[in-house]
Structure formats: structure tokens, C-alpha cells
N, C-alpha and C. Protein backbone atom coordinates (compact mmCIF):
# COMPACT_ATOMS: atom_id res chain seq x y z
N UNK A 1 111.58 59.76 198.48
CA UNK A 1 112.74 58.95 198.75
C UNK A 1 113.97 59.61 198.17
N UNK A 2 114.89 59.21 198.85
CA UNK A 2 116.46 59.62 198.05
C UNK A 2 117.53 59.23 198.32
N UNK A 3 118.30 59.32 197.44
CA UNK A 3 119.92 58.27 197.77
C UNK A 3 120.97 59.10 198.59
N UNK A 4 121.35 58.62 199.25
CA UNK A 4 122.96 58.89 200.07
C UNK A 4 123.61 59.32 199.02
N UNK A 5 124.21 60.69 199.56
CA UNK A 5 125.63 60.92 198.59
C UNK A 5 126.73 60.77 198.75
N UNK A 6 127.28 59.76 197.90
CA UNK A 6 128.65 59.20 198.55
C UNK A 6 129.80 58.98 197.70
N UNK A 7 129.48 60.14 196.49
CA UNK A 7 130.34 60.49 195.48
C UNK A 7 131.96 61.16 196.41
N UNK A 8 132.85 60.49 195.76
CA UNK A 8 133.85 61.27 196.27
C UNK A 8 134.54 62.06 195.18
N UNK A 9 134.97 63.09 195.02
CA UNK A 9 135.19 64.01 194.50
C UNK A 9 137.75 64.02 194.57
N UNK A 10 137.97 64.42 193.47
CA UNK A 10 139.33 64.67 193.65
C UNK A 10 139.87 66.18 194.14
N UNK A 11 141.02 66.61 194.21
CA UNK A 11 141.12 67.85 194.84
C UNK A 11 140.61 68.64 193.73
N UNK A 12 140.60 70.13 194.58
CA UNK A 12 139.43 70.95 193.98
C UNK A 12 140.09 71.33 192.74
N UNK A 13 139.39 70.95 191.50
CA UNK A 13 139.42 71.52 189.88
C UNK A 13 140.14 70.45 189.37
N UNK A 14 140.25 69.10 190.57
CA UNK A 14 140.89 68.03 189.53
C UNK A 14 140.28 66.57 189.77
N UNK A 15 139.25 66.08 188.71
CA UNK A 15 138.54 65.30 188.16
C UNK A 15 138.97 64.21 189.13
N UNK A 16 137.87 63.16 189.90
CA UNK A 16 138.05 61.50 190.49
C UNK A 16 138.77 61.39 189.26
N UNK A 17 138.62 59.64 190.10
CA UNK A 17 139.26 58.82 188.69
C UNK A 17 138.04 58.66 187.84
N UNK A 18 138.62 57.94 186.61
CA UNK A 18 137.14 58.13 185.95
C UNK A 18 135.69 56.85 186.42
N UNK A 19 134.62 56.90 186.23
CA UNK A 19 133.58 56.19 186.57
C UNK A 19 133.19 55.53 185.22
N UNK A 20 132.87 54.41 185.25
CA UNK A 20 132.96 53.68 183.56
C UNK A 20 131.43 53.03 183.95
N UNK A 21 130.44 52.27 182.81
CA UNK A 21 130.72 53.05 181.85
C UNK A 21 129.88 54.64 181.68
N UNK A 22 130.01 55.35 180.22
CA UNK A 22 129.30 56.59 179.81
C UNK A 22 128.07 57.14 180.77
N UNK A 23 128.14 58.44 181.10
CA UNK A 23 126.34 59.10 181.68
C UNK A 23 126.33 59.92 180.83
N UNK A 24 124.62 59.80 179.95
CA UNK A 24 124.36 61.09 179.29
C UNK A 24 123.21 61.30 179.73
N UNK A 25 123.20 62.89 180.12
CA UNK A 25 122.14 63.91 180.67
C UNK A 25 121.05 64.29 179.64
N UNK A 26 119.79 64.35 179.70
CA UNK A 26 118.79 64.84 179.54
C UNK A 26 118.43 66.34 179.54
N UNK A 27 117.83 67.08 178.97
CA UNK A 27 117.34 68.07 179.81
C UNK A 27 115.80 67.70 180.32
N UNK A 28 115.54 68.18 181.32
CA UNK A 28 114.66 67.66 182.33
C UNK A 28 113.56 68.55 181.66
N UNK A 29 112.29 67.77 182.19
CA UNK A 29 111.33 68.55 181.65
C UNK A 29 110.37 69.60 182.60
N UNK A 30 110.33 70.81 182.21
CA UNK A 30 109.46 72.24 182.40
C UNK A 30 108.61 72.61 181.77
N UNK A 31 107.41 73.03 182.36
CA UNK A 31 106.30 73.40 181.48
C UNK A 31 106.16 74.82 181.06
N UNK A 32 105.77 75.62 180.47
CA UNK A 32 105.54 76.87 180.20
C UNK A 32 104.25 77.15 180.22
N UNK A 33 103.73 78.09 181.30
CA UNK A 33 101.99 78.82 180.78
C UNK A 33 101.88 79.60 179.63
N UNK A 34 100.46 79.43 179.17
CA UNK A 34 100.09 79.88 178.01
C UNK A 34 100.20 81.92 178.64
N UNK A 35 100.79 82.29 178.93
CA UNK A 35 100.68 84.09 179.18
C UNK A 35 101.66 85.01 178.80
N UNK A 36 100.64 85.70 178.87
CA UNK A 36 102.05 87.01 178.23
C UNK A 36 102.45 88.07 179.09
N UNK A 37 103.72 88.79 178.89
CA UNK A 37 104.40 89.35 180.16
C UNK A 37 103.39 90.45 180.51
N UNK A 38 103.99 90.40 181.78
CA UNK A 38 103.54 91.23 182.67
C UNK A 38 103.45 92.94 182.35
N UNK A 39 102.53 94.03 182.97
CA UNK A 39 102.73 94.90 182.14
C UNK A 39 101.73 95.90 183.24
N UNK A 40 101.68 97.16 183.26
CA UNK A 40 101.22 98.27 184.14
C UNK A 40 102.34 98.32 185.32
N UNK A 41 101.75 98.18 186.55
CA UNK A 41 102.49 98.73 187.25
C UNK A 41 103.71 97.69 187.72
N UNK A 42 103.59 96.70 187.79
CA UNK A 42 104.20 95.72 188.30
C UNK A 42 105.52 95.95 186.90
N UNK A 43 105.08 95.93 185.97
CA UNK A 43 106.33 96.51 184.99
C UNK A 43 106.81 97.61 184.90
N UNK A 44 106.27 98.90 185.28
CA UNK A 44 106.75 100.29 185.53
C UNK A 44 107.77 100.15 186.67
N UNK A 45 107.24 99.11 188.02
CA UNK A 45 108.13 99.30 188.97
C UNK A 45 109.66 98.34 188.66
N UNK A 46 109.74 97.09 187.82
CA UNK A 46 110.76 96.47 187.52
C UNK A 46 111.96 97.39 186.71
N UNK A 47 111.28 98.21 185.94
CA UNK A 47 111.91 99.09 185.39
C UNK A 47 112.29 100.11 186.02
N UNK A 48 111.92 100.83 186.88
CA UNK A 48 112.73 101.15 187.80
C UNK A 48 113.41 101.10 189.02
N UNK A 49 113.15 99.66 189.13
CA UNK A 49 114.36 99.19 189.88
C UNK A 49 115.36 98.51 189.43
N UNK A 50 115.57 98.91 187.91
CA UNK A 50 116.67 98.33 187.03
C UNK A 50 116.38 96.62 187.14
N UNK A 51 115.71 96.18 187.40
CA UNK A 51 115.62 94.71 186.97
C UNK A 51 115.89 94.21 188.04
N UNK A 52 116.17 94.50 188.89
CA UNK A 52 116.51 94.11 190.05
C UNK A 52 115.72 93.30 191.49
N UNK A 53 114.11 93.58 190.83
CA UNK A 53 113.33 93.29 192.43
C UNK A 53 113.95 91.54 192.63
N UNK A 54 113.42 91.23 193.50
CA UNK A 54 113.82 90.09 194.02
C UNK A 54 112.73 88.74 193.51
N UNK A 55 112.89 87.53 193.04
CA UNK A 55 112.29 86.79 192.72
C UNK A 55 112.24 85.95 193.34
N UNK A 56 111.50 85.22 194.08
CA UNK A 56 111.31 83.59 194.12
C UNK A 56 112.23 82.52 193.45
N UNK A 57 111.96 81.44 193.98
CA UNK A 57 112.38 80.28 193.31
C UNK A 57 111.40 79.91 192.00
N UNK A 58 112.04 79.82 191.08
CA UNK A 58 110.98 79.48 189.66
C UNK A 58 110.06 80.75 189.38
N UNK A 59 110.25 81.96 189.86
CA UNK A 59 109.23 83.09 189.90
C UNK A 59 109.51 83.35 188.65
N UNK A 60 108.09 83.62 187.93
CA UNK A 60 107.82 84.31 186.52
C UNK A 60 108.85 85.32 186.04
N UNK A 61 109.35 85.43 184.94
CA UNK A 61 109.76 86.35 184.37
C UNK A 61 108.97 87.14 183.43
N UNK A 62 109.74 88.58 182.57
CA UNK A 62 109.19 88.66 181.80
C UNK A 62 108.56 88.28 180.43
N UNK A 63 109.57 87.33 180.12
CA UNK A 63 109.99 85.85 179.39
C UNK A 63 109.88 84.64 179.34
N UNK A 64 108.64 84.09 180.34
CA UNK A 64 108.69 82.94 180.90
C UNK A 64 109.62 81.74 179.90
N UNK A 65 109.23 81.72 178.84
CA UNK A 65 109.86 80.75 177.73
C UNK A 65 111.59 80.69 177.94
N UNK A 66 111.67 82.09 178.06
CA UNK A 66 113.32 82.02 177.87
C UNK A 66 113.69 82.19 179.75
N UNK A 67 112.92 81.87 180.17
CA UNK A 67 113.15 82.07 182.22
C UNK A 67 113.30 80.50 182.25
N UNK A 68 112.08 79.71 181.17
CA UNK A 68 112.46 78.69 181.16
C UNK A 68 113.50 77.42 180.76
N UNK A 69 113.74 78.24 179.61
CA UNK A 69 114.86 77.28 179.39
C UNK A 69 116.46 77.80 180.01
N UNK A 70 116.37 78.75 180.51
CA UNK A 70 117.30 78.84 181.63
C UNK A 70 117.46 78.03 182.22
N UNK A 71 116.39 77.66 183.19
CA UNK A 71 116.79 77.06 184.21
C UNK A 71 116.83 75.63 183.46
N UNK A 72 116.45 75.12 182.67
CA UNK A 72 116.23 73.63 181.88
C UNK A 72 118.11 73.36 181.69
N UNK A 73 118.61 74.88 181.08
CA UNK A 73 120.07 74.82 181.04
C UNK A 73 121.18 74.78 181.95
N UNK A 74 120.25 75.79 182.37
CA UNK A 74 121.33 75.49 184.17
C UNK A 74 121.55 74.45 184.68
N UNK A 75 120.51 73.67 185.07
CA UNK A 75 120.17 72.52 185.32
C UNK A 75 121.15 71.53 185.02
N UNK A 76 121.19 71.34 183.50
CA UNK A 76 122.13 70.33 182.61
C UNK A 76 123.38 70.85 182.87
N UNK A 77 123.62 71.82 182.61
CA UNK A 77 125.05 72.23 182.94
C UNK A 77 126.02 72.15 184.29
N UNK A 78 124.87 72.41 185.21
CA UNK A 78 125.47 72.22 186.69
C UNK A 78 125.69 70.63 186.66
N UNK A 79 124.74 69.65 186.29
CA UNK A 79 124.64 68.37 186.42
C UNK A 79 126.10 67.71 185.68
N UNK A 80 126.19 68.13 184.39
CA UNK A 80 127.24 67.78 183.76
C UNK A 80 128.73 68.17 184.67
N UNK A 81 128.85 69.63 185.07
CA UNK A 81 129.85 69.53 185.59
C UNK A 81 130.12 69.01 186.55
N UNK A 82 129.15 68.43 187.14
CA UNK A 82 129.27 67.91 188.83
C UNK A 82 129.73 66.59 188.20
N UNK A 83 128.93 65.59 187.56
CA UNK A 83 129.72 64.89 187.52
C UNK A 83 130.51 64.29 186.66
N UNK A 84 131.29 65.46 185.46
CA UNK A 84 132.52 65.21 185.48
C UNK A 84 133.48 66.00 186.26
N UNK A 85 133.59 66.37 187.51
CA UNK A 85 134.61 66.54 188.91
C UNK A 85 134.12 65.08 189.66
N UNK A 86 133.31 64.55 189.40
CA UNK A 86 133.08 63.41 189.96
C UNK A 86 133.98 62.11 189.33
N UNK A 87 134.53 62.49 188.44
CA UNK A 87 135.36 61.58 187.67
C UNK A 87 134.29 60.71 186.40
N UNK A 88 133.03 61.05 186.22
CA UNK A 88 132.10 60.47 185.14
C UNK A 88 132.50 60.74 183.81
N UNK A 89 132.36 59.79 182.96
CA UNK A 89 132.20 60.03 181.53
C UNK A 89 131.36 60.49 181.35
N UNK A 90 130.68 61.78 181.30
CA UNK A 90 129.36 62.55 180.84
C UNK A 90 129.71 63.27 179.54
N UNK A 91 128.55 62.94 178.93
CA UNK A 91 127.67 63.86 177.91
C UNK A 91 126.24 64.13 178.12
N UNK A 92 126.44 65.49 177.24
CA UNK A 92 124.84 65.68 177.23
C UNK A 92 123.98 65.73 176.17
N UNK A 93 123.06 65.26 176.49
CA UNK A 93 122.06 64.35 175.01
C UNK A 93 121.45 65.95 174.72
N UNK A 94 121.62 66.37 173.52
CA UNK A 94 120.76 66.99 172.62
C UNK A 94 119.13 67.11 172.86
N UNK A 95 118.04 67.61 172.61
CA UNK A 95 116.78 67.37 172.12
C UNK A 95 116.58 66.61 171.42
N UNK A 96 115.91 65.73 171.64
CA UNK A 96 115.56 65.05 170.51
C UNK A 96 116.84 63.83 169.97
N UNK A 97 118.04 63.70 170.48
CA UNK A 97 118.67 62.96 169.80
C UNK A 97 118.62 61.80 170.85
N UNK A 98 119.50 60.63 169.66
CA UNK A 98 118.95 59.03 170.02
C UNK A 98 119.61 59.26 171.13
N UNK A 99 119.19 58.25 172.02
CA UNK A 99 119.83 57.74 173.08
C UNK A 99 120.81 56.30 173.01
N UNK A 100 121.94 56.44 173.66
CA UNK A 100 123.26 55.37 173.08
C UNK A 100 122.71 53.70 173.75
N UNK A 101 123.21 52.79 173.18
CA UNK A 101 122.29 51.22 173.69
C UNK A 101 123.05 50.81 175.22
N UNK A 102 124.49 52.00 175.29
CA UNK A 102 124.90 51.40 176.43
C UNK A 102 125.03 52.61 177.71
N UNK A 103 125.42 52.67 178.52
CA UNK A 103 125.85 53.54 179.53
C UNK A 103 124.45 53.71 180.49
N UNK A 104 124.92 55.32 181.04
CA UNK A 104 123.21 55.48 181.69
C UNK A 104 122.79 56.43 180.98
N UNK A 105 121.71 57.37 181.33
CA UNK A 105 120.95 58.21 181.30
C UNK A 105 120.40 58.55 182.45
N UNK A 106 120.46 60.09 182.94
CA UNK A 106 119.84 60.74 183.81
C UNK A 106 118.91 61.61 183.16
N UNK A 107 117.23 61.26 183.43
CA UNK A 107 116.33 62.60 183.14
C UNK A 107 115.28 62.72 184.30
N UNK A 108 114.78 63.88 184.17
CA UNK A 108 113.67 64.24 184.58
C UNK A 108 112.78 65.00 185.06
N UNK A 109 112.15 65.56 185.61
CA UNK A 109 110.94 66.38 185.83
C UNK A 109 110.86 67.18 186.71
N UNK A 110 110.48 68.87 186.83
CA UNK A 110 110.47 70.04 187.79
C UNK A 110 109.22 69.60 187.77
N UNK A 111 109.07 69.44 189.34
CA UNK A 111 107.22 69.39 189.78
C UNK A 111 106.81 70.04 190.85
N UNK A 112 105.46 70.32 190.81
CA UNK A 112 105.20 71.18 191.86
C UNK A 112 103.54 70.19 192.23
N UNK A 113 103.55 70.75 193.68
CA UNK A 113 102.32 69.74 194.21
C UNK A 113 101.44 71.03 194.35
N UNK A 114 100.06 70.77 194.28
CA UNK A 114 98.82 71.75 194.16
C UNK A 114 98.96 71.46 196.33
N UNK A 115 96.81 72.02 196.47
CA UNK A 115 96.72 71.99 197.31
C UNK A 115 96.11 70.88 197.72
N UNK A 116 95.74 70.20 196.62
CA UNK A 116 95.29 68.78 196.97
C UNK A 116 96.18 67.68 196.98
N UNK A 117 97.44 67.97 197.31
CA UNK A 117 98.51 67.24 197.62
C UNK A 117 98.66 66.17 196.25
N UNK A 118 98.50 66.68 194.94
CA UNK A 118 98.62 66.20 193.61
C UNK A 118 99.91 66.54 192.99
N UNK A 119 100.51 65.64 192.13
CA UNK A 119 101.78 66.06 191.67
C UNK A 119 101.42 67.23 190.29
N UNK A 120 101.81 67.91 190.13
CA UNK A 120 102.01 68.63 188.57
C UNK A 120 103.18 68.71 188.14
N UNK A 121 103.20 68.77 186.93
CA UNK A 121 104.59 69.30 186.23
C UNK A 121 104.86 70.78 186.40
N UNK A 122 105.92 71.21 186.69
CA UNK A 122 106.15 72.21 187.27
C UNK A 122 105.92 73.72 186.23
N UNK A 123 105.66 74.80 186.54
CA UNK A 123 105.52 76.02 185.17
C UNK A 123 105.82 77.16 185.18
N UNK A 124 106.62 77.61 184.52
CA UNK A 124 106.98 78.77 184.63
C UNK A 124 106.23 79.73 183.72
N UNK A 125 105.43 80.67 184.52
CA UNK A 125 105.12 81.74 183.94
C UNK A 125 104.14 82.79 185.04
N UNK A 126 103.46 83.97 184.57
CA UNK A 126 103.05 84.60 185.63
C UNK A 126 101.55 84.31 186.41
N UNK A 127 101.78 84.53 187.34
CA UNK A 127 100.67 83.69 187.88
C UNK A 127 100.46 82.14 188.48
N UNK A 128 101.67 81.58 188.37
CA UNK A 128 101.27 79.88 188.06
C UNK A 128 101.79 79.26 189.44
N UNK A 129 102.33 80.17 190.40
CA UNK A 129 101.93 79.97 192.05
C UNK A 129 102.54 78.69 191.91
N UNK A 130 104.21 78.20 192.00
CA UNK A 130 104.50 77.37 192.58
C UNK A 130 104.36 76.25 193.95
N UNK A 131 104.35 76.85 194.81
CA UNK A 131 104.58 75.83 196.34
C UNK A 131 105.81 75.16 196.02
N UNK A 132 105.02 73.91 196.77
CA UNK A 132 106.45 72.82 197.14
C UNK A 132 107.18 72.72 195.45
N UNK A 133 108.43 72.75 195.29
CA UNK A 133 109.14 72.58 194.13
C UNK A 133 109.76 71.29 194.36
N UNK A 134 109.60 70.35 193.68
CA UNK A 134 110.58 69.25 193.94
C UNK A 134 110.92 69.04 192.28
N UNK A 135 112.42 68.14 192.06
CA UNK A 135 112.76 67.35 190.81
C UNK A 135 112.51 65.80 191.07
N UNK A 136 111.86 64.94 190.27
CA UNK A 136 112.20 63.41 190.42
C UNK A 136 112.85 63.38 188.89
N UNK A 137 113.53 62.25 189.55
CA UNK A 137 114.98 61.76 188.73
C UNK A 137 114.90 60.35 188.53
N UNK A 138 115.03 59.95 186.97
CA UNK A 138 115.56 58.51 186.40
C UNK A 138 116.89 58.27 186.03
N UNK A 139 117.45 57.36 186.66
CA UNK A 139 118.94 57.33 186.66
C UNK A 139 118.70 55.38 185.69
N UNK A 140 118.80 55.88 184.14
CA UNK A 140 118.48 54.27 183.57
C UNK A 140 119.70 53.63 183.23
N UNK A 141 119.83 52.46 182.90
CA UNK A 141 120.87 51.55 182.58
C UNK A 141 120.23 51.21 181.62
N UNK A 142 121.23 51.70 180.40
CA UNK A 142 121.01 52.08 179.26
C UNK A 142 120.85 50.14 178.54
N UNK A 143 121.90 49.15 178.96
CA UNK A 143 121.71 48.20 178.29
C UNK A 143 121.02 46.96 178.55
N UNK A 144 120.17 47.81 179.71
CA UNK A 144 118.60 47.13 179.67
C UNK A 144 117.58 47.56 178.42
N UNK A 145 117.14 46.58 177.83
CA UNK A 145 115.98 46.97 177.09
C UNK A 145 114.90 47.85 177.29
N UNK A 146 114.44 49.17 176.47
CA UNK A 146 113.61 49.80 177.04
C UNK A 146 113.46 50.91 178.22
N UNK A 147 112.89 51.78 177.84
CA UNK A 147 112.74 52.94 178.75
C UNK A 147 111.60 52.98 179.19
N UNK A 148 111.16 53.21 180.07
CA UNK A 148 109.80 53.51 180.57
C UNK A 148 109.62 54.42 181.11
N UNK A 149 108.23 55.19 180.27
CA UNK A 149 108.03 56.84 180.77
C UNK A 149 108.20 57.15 182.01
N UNK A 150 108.71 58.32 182.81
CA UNK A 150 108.78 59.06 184.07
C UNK A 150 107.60 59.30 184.49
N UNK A 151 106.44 59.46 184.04
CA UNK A 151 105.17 59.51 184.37
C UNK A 151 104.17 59.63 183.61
N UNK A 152 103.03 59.76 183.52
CA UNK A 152 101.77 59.67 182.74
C UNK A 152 100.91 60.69 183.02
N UNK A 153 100.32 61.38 182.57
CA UNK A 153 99.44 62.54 182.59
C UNK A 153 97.84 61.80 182.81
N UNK A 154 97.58 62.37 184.17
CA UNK A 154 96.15 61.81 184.52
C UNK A 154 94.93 62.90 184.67
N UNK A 155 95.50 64.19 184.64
CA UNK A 155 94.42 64.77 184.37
C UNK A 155 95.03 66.69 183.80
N UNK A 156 94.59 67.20 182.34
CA UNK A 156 94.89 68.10 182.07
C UNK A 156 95.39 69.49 182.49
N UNK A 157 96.06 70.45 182.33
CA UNK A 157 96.07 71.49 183.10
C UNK A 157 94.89 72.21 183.17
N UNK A 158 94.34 73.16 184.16
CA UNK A 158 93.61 74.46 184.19
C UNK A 158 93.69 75.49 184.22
N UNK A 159 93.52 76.47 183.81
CA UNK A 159 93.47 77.86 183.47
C UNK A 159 94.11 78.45 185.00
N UNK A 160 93.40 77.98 186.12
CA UNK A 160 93.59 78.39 187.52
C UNK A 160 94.83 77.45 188.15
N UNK A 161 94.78 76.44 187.54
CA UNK A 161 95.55 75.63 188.19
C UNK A 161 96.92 75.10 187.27
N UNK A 162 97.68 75.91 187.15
CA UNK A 162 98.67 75.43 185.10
C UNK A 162 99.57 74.55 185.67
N UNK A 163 99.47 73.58 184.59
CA UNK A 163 100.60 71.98 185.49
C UNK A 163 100.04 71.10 184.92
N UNK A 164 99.87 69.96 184.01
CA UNK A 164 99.19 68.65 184.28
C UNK A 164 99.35 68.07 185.06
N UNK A 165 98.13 67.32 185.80
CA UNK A 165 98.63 66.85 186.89
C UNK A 165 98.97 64.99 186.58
N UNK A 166 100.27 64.68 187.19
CA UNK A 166 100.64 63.50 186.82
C UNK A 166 100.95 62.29 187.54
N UNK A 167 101.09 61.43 187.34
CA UNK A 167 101.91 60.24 188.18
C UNK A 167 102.74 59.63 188.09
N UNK A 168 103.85 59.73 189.05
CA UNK A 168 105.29 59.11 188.43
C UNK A 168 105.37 57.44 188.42
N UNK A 169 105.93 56.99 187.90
CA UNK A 169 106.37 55.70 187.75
C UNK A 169 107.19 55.44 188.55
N UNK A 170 106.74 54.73 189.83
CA UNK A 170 107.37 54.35 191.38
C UNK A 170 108.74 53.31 190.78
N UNK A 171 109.10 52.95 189.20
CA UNK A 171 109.56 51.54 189.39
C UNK A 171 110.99 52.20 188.36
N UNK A 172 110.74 53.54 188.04
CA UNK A 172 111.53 54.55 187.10
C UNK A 172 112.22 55.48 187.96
N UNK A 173 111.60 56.17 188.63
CA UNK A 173 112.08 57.29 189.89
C UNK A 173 113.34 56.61 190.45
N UNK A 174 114.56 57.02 190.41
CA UNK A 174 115.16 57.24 191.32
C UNK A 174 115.42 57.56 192.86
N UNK A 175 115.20 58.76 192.72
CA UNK A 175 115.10 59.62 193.64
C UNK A 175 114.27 61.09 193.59
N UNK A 176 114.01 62.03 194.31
CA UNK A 176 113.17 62.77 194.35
C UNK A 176 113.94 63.74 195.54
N UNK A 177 114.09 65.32 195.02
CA UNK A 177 114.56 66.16 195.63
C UNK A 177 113.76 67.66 195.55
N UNK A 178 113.56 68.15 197.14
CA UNK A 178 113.22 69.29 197.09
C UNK A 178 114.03 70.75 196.69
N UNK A 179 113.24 71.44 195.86
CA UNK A 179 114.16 72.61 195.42
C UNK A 179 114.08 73.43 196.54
N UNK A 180 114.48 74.18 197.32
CA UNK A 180 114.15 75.17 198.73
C UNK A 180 115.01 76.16 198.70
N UNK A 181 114.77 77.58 199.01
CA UNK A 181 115.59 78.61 198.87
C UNK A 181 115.28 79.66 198.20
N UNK A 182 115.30 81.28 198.40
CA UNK A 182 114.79 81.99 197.35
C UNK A 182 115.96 82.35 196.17
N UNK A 183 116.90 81.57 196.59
CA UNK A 183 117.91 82.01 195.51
C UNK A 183 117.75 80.90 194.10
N UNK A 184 117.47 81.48 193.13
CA UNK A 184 117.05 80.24 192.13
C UNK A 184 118.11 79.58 191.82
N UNK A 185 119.51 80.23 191.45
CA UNK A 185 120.87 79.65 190.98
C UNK A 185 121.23 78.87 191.85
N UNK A 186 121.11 79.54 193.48
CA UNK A 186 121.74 78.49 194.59
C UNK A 186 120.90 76.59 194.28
N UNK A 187 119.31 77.04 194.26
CA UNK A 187 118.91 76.03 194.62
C UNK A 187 119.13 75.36 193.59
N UNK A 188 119.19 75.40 192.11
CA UNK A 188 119.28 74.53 191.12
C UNK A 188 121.19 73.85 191.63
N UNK A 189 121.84 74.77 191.77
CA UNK A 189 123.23 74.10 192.11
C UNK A 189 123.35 72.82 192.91
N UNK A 190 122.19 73.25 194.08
CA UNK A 190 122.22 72.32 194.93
C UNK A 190 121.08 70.83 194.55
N UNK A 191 120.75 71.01 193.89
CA UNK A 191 119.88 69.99 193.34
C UNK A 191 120.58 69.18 192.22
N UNK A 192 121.40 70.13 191.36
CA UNK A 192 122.51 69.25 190.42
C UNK A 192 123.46 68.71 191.58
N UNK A 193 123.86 68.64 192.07
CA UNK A 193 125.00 68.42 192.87
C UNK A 193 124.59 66.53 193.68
N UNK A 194 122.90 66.87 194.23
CA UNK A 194 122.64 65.83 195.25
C UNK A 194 122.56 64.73 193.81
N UNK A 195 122.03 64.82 192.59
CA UNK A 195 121.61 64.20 191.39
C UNK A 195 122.76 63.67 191.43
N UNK A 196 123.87 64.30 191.11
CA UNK A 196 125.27 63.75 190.35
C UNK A 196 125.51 62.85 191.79
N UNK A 197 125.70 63.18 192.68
CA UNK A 197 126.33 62.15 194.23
C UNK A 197 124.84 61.06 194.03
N UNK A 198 123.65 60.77 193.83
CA UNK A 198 122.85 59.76 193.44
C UNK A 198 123.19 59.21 192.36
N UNK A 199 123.70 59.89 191.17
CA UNK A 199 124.37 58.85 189.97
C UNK A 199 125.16 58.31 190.34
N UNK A 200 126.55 59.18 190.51
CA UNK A 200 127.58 58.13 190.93
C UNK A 200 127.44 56.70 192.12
N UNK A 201 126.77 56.83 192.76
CA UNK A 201 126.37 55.74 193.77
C UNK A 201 125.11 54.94 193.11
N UNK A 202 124.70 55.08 192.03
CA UNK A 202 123.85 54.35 191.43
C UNK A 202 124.34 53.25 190.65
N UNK A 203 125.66 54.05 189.93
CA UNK A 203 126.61 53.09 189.25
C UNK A 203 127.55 52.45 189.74
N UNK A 204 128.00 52.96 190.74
CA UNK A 204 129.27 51.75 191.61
C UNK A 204 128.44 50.88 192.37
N UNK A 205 127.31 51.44 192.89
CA UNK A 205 126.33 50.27 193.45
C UNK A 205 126.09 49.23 192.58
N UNK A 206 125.60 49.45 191.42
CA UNK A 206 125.52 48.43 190.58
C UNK A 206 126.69 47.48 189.66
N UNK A 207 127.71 48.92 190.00
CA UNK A 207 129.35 47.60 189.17
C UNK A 207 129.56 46.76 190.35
N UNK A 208 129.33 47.51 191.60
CA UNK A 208 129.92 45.91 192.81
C UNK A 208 128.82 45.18 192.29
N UNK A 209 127.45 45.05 192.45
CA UNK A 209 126.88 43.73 192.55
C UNK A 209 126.98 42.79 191.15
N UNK A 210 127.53 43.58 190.03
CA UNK A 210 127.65 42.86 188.91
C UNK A 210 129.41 42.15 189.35
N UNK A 211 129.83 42.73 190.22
CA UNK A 211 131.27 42.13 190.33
C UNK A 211 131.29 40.80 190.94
């Protein structure tokens, strides 16, 4: 499922009006495989093609850890700026720090589906054979009581198969977007972008009916 984007935006490099109240961003969650970089030929040839071969979407690095929190950053960052040009009060929540009793919160999850049409949490590292890439997204209203997990882990990762495989919370999800494209920067842009036009219409949807 997914929301209409119907964020309107001010002229280019100058902020809507503002959207009340506060959004603070998450960083979404990515898994990392247990492996270590790559090495013989497949690394002889990266090296001489100056770093350059061409990657996939979410394709392993030499680094998976730090491939990963790339994109965990990218992610937040594209999101944040989108929607403050959207005219939002955004911040972005730390690791680990509290979450505020009022405003919203946007988080959530890089997943990838096996071949048994099962959700996993998504992983970056070598070997770990993405497919379909999608993000699902919780867009919460913070001064409702209570958060409720994005999903639940129903059955462990495997050696062959790296991901836990999970189940989202149909009543938490937002929305749900496919990542598509071999350009990794393009597609994360475009995935922050549809997120922020689903926030903003999450929250004026909900200030009219409170109006």
C-alpha cells in the first residue's frame, strides 16, 4: 500500500510554509552480514578499475558496515531535507535518544523478500543476494500513548539465507515503497522524497479531521 503525494513544495530553495506540529526522523533499520571483504580476484579487479566497477542497488561493499550506514545516513538526510523544503519542522532523532511526547515520528525498515515470498530485513554485505528491495514506513503521532513495534521477528536468519525473516505490523505501517534502479543514490533520493510527500499528507490529513 501507499499514500498519494500531495506535499506542495515552495519555489525552488525556498521552504512551504511551515507544517506544525514537530517531525523527528529515525534512522531506519539495516542489517549487516556476519562477512568479511571480499578478496582474490574479484578484489584484484576492483583495484584496477580504480573503484569504479558498477554496483547494484544495496550491492556489497568492501565495508559492508560502513556501505551500511551510508545508506542508513543518506536515507535520514535526504528525508530531513525533503521535508524541511516541504515547509516541516524536522529533526533528527539521534540513536538511541528519547523520543519527544508530542509531534510525529517517521521510522523504519530496508526489506527484502526471499523466494518464498517472505519478508526479511534487508542486508548489506557480500553474498546476501538482495531481490525485491522495498522500505515500510511508520509515520506515529507522537501524543498518542505508546509505540508499537514495526514488526516482530518470526523466524532467525541463515547462513544461506541472511535477513530475519519478519512480520510487519499491518496497524503501524504506513506505507510501503519499492527501492528500483541500479543507481543506489538515485533510488534512496527517490524513496526519501515519496516518505516526506506521505508525511506531509499524513499530518494535514489528520489536522483537517481534528479541525
Amino acid at each position: 500500500m501507499s499514500l498519494a503525494a500531495t506535499a506542495s513544495h515552495g519555489a525552488e530553495g525556498v521552504p512551504a510554509p511551515a507544517v506544525s506540529p514537530p517531525v523527528y526522523v529515525s534512522d531506519f533499520d539495516l542489517d549487516v552480514s556476519d562477512v568479511k571483504p571480499d578478496s582474490g580476484r574479484v578484489q584484484q579487479a576492483r583495484r584496477l578499475a580504480g573503484g569504479l566497477l558498477p554496483h547494484g542497488p544495496l550491492h556489497s561493499q568492501e565495508d559492508p558496515q560502513a556501505h551500511a550506514r551510508e545508506i542508513i545516513e543518506e536515507m535520514s538526510e535526504a528525508l530531513t531535507a525533503d521535508l524541511t523544503k516541504a515547509g516541516v519542522d524536522v529533526h533528527r532523532l539521534a540513536p538511541g535518544a528519547s523520543v519527544p511526547a508530542n509531534g510525529w515520528q517517521v521510522r523504519g525498515v530496508f526489506l527484502s523478500v526471499d523466494e518464498g515470498n517472505r519478508m526479511r530485513r534487508a542486508v548489506v554485505g557480500f553474498g546476501a543476494g538482495q531481490g525485491d528491495l522495498q522500505v515500510a514506513v511508520a509515520i506515529d503521532d507522537l501524543s498518542k500513548a505508546g509505540r508499537t513495534p514495526l514488526y516482530e521477528n518470526v523466524e532467525s536468519e541463515t547462513k544461506d539465507k541472511p535477513g530475519a525473516v519478519i512480520k510487519l505490523n499491518p496497524y503501524v505501517i504506513a506505507a510501503k515503497f519499492v527501492l528500483s534502479g541500479r543507481d543506489e543514490h538515485a533510488m534512496i533520493k527517490n524513496a526519501a522524497q515519496q516518505i516526506s510527500d506521505a508525511t506531509v499528507q499524513r499530518i494535514r490529513g489528520n489536522d483537517a479531521v481534528q479541525k
